[in-house]
Protein backbone atom coordinates (compact mmCIF):
# COMPACT_ATOMS: atom_id res chain seq x y z
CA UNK A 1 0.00 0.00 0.00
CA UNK A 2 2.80 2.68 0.80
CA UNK A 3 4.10 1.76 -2.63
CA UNK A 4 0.98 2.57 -4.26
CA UNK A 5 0.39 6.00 -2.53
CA UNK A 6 4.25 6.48 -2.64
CA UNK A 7 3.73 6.01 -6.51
CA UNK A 8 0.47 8.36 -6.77
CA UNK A 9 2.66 11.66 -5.17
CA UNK A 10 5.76 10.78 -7.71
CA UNK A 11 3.34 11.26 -10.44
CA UNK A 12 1.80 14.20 -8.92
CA UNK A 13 5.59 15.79 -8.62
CA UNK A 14 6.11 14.68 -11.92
CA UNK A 15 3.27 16.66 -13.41
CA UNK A 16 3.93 19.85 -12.09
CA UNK A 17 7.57 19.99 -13.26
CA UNK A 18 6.66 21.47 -16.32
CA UNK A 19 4.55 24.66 -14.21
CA UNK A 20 7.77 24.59 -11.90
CA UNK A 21 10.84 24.90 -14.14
CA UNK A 22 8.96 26.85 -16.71
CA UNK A 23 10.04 24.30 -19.61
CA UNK A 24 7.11 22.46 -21.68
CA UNK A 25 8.78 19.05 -22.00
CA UNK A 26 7.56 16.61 -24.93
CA UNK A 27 6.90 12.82 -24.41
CA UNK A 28 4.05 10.15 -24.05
CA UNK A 29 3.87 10.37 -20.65
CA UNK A 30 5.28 12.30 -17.50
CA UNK A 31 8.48 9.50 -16.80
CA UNK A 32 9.53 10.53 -20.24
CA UNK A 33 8.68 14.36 -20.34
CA UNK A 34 10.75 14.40 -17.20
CA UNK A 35 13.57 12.69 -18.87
CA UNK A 36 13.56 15.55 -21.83
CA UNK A 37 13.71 18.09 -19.21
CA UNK A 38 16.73 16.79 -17.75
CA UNK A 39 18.46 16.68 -21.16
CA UNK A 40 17.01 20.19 -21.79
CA UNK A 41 17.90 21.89 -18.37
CA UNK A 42 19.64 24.85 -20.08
CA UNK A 43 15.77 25.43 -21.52
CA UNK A 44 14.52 25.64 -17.79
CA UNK A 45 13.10 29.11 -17.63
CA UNK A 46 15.11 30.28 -14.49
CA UNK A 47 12.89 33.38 -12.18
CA UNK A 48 10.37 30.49 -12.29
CA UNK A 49 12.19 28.16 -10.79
CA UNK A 50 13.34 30.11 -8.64
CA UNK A 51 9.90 31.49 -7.35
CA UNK A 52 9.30 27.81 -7.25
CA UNK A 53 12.30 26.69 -5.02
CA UNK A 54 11.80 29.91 -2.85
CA UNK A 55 8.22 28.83 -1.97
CA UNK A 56 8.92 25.67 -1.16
CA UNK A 57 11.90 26.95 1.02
CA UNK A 58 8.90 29.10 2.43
CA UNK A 59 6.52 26.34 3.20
CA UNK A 60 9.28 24.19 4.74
CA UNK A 61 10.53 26.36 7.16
CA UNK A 62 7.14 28.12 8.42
CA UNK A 63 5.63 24.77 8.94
CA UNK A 64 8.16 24.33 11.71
CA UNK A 65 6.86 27.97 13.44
CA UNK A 66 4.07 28.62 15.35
CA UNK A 67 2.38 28.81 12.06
CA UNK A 68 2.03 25.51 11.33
CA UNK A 69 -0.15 24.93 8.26
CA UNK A 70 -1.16 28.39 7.92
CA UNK A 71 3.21 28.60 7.05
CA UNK A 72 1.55 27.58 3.18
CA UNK A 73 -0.97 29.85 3.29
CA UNK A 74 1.91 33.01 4.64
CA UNK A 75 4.66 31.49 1.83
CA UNK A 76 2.09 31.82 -1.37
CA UNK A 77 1.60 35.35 -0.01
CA UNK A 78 4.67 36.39 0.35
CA UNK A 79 5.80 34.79 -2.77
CA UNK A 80 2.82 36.03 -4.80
CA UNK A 81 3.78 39.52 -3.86
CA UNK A 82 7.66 38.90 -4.26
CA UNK A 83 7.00 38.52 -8.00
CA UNK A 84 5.82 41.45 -8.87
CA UNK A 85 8.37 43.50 -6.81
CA UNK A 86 10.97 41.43 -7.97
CA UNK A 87 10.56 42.66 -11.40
CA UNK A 88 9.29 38.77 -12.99
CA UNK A 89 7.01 39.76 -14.67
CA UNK A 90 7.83 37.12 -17.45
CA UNK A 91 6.92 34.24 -14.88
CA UNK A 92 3.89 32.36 -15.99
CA UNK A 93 0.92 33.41 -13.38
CA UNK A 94 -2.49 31.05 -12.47
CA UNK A 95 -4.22 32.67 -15.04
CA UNK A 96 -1.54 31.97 -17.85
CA UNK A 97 -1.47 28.20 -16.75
CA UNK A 98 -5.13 27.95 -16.99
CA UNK A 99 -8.67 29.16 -17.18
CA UNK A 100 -9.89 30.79 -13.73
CA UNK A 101 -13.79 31.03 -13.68
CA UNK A 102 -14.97 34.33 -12.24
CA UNK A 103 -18.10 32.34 -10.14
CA UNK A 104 -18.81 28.85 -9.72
CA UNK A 105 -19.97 26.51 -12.34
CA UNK A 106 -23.15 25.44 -12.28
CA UNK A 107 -24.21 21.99 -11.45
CA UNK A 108 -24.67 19.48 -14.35
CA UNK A 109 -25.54 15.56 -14.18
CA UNK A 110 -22.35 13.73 -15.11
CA UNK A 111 -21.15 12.28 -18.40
CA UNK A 112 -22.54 8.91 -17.81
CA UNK A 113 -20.34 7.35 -21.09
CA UNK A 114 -17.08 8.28 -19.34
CA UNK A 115 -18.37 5.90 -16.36
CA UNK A 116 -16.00 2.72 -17.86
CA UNK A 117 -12.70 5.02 -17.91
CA UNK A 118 -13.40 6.78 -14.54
CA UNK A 119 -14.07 2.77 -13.37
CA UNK A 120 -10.36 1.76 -12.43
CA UNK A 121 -9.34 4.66 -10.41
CA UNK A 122 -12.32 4.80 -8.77
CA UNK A 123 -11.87 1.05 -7.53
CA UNK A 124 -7.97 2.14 -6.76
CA UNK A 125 -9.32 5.10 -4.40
CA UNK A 126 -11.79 2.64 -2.77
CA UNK A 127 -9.35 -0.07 -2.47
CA UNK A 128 -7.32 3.20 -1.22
CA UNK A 129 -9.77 4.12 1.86
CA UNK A 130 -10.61 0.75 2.69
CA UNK A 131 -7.32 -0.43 3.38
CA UNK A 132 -5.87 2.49 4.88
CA UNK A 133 -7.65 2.44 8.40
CA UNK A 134 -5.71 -1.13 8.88
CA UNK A 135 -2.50 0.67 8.02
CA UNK A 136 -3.10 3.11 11.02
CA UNK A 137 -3.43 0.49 14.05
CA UNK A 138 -0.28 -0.50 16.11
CA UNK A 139 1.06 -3.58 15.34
CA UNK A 140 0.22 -6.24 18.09
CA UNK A 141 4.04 -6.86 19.41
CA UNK A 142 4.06 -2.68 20.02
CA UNK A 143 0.79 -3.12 22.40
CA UNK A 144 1.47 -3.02 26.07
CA UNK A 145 0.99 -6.49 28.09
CA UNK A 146 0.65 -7.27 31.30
CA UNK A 147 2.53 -8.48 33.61
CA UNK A 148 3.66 -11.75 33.76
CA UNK A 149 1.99 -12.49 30.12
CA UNK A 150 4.62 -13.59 27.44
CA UNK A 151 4.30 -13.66 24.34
């Protein structure tokens, strides 16, 4: 199981090194596009990067303050503002990424002929949640005995 989630983040990393180096890579899938950035690193658009690295610097260390979680919220902030200041204009925003919606969409029944390719990862996130509440109990040789019982 920690192999499968373990598997699920890599590909989530994976996907956003394009948005975080600034470089469209080419390839079938994100193993390979990740591949063509490494051979293409002098294409790696560089104030990106290092808005990127700097947030994540950020995030890191406020997480360890007082701040906790709220250390994400204070590092997109800062960074967001940093930008600007900072003269980057040429870094790619939100809104150059993709389409931001100025209200919520409004509801709409779903697609029901993309129900057999939406069919495997929904059994993966139920197989997912229904193993993952066995993960979180102590293993039986870490719970206390009493005395005089051996195992």
């Amino acid at each position: 199981m920690v192999g499968f989630v373990n598997a699920v983040a890599l590909l989530i990393i994976l996907g956003q090194l394009d948005t975080f180096t600034g470089y469209r890579s080419s390839g079938p899938n994100r193993v390979v596009g990740t591949f063509d950035l490494l051979r293409n690193l002098d294409q790696v658009h560089v104030p990106t990067l290092a808005a990127g690295m700097l947030t994540i610097i950020l995030i890191l260390t406020l997480e360890r303050t007082r701040l906790k979680a709220l250390g994400m919220v204070v590092a997109l902030f800062f960074v967001s503002l940093a930008v600007p200041l900072a003269g980057a204009e040429q870094i790619a925003l939100a809104r150059d990424v993709a389409d931001i919606p100025r209200s919520l969409p409004m509801p709409v029944l779903p697609a029901l002929e993309l129900v057999p390719s939406l069919l495997i990862p929904a059994l993966s996130l139920a197989f997912v949640r229904a193993v993952r509440p066995v993960r979180r109990h102590r293993p039986v040789d870490k719970i206390p005995c009493e005395v005089g019982i051996s195992r």
